[in-house]
Protein backbone atom coordinates (compact mmCIF):
# COMPACT_ATOMS: atom_id res chain seq x y z
CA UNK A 1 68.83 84.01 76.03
CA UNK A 2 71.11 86.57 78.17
CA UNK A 3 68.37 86.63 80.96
CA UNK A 4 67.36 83.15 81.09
CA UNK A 5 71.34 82.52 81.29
CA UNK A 6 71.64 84.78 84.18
CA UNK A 7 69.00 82.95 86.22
CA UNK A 8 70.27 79.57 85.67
CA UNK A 9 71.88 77.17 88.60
CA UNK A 10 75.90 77.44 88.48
CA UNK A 11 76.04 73.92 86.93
CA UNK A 12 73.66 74.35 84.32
CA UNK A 13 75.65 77.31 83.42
CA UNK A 14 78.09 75.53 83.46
CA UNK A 15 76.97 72.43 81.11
CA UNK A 16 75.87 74.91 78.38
CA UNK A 17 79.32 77.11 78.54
CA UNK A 18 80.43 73.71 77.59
CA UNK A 19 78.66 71.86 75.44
CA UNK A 20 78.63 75.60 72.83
CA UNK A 21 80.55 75.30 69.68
CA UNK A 22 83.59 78.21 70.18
CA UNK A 23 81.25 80.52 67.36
CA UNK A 24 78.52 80.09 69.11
CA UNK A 25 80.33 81.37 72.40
CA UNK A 26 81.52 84.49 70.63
CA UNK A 27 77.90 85.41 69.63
CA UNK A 28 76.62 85.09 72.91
CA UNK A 29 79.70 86.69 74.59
CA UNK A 30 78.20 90.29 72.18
CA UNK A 31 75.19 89.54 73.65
CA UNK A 32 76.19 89.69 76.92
CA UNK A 33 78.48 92.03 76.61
CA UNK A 34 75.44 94.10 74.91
CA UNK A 35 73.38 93.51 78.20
CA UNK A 36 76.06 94.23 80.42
CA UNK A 37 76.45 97.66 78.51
CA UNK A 38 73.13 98.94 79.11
CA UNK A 39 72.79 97.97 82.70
CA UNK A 40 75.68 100.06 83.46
CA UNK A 41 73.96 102.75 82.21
CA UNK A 42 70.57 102.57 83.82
CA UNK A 43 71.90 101.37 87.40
CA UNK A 44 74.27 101.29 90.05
CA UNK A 45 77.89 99.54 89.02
CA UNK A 46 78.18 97.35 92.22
CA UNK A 47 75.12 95.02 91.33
CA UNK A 48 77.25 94.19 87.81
CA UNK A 49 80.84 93.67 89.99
CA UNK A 50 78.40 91.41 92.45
CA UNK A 51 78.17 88.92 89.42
CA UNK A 52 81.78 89.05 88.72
CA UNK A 53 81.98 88.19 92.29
CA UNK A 54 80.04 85.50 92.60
CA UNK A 55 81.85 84.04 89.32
CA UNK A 56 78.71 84.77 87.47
CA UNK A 57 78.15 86.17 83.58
CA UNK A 58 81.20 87.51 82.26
CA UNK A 59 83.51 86.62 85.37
CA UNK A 60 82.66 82.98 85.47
CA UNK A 61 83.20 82.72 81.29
CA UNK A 62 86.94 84.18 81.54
CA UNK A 63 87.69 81.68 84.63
CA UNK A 64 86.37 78.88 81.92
CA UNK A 65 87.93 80.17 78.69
CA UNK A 66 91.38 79.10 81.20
CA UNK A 67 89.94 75.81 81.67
CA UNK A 68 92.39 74.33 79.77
CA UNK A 69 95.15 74.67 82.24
CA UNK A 70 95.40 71.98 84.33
CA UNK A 71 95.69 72.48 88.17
CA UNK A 72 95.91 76.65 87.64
CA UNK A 73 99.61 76.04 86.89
CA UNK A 74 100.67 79.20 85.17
CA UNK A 75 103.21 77.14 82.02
CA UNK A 76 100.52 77.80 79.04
CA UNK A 77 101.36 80.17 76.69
CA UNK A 78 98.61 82.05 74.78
CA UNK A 79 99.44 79.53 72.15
CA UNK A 80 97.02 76.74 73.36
CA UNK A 81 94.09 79.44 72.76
CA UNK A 82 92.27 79.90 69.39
CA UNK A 83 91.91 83.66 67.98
CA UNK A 84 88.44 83.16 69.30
CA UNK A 85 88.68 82.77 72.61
CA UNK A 86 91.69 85.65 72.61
CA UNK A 87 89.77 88.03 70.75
CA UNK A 88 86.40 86.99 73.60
CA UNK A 89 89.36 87.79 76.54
CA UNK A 90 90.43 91.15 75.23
CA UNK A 91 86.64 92.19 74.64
CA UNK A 92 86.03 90.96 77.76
CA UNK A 93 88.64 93.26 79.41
CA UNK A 94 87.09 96.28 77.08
CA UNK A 95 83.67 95.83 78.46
CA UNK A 96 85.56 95.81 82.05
CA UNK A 97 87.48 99.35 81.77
CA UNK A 98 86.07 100.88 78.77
CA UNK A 99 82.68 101.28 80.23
CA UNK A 100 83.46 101.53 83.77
CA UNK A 101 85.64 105.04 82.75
CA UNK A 102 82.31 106.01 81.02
CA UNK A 103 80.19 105.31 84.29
CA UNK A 104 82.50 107.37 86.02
CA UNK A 105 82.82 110.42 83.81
CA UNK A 106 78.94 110.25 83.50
CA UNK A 107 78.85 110.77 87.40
CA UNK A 108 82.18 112.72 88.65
CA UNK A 109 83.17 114.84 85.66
CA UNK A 110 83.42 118.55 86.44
CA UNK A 111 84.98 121.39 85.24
CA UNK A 112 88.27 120.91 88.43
CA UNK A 113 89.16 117.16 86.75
CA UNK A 114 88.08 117.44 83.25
CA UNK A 115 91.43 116.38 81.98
CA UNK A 116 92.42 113.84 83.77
CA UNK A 117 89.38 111.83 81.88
CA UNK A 118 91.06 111.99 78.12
CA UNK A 119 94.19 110.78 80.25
CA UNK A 120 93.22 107.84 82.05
CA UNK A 121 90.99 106.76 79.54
CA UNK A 122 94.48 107.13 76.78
CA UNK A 123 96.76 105.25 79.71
CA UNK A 124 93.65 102.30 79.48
CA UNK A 125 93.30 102.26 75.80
CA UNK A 126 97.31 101.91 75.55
CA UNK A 127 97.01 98.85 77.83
CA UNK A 128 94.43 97.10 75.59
CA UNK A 129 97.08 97.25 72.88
CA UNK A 130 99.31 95.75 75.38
CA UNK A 131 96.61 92.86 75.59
CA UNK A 132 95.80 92.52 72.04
CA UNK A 133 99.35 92.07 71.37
CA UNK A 134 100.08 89.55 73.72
CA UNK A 135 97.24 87.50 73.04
CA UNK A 136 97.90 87.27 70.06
CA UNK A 137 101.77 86.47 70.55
CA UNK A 138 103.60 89.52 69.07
CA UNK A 139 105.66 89.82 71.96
CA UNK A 140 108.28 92.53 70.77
CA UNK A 141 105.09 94.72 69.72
CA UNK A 142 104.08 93.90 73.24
CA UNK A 143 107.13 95.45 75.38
CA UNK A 144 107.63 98.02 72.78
CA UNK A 145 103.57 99.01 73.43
CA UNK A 146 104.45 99.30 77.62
CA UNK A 147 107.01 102.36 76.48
CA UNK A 148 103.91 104.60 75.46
CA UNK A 149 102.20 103.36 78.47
CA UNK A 150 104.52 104.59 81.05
CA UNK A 151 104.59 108.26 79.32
CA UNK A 152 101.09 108.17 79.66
CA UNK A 153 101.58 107.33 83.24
CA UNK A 154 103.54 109.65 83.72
CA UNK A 155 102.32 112.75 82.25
CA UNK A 156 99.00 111.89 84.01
CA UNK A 157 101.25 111.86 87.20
CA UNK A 158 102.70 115.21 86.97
CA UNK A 159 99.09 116.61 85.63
CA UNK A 160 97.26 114.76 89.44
CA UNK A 161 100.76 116.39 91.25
CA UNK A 162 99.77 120.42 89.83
CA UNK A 163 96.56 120.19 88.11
CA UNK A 164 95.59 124.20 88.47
CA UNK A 165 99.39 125.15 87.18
CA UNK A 166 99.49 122.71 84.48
CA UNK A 167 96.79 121.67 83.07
CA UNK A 168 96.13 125.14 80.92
CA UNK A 169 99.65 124.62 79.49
CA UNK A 170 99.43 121.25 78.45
CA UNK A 171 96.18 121.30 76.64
CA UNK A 172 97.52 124.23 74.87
CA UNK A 173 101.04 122.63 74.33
CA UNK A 174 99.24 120.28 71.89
CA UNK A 175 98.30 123.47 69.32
CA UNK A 176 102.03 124.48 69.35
CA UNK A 177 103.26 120.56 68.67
CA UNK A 178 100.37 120.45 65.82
CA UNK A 179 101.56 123.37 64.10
CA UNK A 180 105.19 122.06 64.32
CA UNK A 181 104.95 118.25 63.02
CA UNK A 182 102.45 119.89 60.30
CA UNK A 183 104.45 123.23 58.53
CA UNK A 184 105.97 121.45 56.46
CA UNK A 185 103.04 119.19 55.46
CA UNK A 186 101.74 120.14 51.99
CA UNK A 187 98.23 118.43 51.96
CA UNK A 188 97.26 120.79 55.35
CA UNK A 189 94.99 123.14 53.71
CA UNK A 190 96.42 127.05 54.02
CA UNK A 191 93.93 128.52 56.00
CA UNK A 192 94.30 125.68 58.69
CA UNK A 193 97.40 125.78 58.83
CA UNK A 194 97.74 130.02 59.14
CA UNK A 195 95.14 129.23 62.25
CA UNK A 196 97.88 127.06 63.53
CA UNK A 197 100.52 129.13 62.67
CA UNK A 198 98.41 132.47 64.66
CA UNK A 199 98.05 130.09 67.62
CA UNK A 200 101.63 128.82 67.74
CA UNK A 201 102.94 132.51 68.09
CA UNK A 202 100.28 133.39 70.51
CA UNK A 203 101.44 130.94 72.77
CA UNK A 204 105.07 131.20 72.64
CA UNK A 205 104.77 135.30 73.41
CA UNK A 206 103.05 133.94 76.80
CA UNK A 207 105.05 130.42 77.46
CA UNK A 208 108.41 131.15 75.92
CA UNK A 209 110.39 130.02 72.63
CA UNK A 210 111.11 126.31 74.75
CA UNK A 211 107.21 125.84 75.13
CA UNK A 212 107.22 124.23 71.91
CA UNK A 213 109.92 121.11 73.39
CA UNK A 214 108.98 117.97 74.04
CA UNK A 215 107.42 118.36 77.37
CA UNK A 216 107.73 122.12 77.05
CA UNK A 217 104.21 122.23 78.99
CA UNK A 218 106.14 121.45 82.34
CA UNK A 219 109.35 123.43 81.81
CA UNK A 220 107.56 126.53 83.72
CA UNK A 221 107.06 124.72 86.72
CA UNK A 222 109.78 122.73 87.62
CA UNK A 223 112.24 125.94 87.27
CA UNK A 224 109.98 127.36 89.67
CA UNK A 225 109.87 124.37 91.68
CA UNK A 226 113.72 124.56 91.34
CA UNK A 227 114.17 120.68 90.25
CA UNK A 228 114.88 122.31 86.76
CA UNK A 229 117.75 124.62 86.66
CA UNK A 230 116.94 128.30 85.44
CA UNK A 231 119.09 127.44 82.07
CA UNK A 232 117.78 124.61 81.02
CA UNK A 233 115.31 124.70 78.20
CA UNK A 234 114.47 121.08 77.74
CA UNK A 235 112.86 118.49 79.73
CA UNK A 236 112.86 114.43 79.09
CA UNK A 237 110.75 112.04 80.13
CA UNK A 238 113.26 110.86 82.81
CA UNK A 239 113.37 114.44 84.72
CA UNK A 240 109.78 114.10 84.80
CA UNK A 241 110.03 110.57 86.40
CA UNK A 242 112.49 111.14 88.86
CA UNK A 243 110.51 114.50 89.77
CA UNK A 244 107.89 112.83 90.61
CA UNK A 245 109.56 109.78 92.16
CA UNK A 246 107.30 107.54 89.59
CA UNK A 247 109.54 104.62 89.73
CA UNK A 248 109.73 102.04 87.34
CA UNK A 249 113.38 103.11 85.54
CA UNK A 250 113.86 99.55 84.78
CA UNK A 251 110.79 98.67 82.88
CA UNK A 252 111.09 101.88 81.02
CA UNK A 253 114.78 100.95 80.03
CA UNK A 254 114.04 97.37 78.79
CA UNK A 255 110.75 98.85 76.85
CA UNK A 256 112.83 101.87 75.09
CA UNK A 257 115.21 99.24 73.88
CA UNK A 258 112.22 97.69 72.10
CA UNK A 259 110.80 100.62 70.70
CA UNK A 260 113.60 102.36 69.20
CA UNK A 261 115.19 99.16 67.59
CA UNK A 262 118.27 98.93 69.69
CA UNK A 263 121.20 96.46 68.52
CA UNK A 264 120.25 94.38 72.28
CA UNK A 265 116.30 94.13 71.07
CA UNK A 266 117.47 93.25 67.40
CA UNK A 267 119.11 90.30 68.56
CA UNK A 268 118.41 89.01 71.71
CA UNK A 269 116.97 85.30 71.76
CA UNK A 270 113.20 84.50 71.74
CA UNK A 271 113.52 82.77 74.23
CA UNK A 272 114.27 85.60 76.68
CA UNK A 273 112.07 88.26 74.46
CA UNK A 274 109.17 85.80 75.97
CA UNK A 275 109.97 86.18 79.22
CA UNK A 276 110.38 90.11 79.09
CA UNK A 277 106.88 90.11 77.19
CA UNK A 278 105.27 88.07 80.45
CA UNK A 279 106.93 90.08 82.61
CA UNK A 280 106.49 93.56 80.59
CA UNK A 281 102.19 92.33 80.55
CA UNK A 282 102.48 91.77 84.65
CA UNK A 283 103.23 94.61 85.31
CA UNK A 284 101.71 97.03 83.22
CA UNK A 285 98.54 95.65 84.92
CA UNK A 286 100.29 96.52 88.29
CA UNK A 287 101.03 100.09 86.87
CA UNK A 288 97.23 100.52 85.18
CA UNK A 289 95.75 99.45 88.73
CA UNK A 290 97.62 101.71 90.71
CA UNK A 291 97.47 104.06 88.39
CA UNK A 292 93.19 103.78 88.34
CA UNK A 293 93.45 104.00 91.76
CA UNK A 294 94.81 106.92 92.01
CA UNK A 295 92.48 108.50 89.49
CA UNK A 296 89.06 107.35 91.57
CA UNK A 297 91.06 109.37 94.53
CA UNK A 298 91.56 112.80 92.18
CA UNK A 299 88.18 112.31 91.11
CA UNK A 300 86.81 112.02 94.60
CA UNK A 301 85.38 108.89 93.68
CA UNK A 302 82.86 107.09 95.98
CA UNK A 303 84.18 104.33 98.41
CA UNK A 304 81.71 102.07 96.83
CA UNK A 305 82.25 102.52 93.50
CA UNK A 306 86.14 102.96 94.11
CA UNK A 307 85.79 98.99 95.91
CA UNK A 308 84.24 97.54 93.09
CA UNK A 309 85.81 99.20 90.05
CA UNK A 310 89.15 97.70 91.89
CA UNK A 311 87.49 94.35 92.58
CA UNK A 312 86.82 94.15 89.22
CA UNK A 313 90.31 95.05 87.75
CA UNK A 314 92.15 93.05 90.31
CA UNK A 315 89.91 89.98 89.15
CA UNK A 316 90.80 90.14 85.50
CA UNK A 317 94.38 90.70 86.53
CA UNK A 318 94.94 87.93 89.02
CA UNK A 319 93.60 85.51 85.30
CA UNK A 320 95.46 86.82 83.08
CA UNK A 321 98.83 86.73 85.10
CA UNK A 322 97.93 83.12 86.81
CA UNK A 323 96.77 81.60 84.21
CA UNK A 324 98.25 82.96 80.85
CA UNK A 325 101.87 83.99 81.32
CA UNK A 326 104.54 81.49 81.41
CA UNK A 327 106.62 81.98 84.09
CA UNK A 328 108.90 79.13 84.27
CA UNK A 329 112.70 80.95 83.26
CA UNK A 330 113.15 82.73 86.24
CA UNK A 331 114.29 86.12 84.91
CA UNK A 332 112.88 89.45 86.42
CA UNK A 333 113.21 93.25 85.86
CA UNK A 334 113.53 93.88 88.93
CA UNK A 335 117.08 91.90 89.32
CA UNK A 336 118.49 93.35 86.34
């Protein structure tokens, strides 16, 4: 059915998308989705963005699943959609990034950018929470979601910035935080945890006693860079930000209020927490595109490939925040 789908006129495409019971649509969405998985694998990407181009396949069902919004006007909420056709738009995005990563790892991993992979592939699966949450209108688990998004940023940031100095320390920084968040732990089995324990003293005889801080992983090399004083022996999120000239102190403000229960996200009006959730979903697709961008350029990724991995991002982007946020209070981040 996929392939006979595919070679069908635009309207007759366009007469079955609509005459197809909403079940029926979901099932043929995994088909499709199915198909588009294995192309990717056995042939180029650009053929696959082509049909997004053209509005074809995948592209032209998001650009109908809107079709209830009359005129493009972005004032519908995700209310007026059915868990159905949400579930079909956040699948659709999966099939977008998810695979696209895969296709590139496939083709530019080596032993120079092997982290940055696990990275950019834990800053996109942080933004499909984002989406699922929105979608499906739990808006304060929405801005509380872009918190964990910008650290990801972030630390992916610094890692692009010193890659040779830092990404030995921070791969080993995560045996020093497992051993202690898990000491005290009494179902850890004893031998694991004296492996743990061997490691953890290993690595603070080469790093120091403050390796095992939050962050501790980039303590070394901002004293030497001299943006960290010699004294200090902590490091927050924030100095790695401003280090880095990352930008964004705003959003992360707002979306720390959310996540730590705050007495201004406890009781501010819904109202207004609807408004920071558009505005918090805009622009963590702004951050995860410049952010991918980025990423294709540490990679060395291929001009064509780098065109229409961006095509295809920008496309589900310019949907989503045209034609699902509502807009209409006026309030912005960026004025606050």
């Amino acid at each position: 059915m996929v392939k006979q789908f595919r070679d069908l006129s635009s309207g007759e495409r366009g007469q079955i998308f609509n005459n197809m019971p909403v079940k029926e649509r979901v099932q043929f969405m995994g088909q499709l989705a199915k198909n588009m998985i294995e192309r990717i694998r056995y042939r180029e990407i650009d053929g696959i963005i082509k049909e997004i181009q053209k509005n074809k396949g995948i592209g032209e069902y998001i650009a109908r699943s809107f079709s209830v919004i009359d005129n493009g006007k972005a004032d519908v909420t995700t209310k007026q959609f059915s868990n159905e056709e949400k579930d079909e738009v956040i699948a659709t995005f999966k099939v977008i990034t998810q695979h696209f990563f895969a296709y590139l790892q496939k083709k530019y991993q080596n032993a120079q950018n092997e982290l940055l992979f696990p990275l950019i592939i834990n800053v996109q699966d942080r933004l499909n929470s984002i989406l699922y949450l929105y979608m499906h209108e739990e808006y304060m688990g929405a801005i509380s979601a872009v918190r964990p998004l910008l650290e990801a940023c972030v630390i992916y940031s610094v890692i692009r910035k010193y890659p040779t100095e830092l990404s030995k320390p921070y791969t080993e920084h995560s045996l020093v935080r497992s051993y202690l968040l898990l000491r005290e732990n009494k179902e850890i089995p004893n031998d694991q945890l004296q492996k743990l324990e061997n490691e953890y003293k290993r690595l603070v005889q080469i790093y120091g006693k403050d390796f095992g801080n939050d962050y501790g992983w980039a303590i070394a090399k901002f004293k030497e860079t001299g943006q960290l004083q010699k004294s200090q022996n902590k490091i927050l999120l924030a100095d790695l930000a401003e280090f880095i000239e990352f930008g964004n102190k705003e959003l992360r403000k707002i979306t720390n209020e959310f996540l730590h229960s705050s007495s201004f996200s406890m009781t501010i009006e819904e109202n207004i927490i609807l408004e920071l959730a558009n505005e918090c979903f805009t622009e963590s697709f702004s951050i995860f595109s410049n952010i991918t961008d980025k990423f294709m350029d540490d990679i060395c990724c291929g001009a064509n490939d780098k065109d229409t991995i961006r095509v295809a991002i920008a496309r589900f982007k310019e949907l989503l925040e045209h034609k699902v946020t509502n807009k209409t209070m006026g309030t912005s981040l960026n004025k606050r």
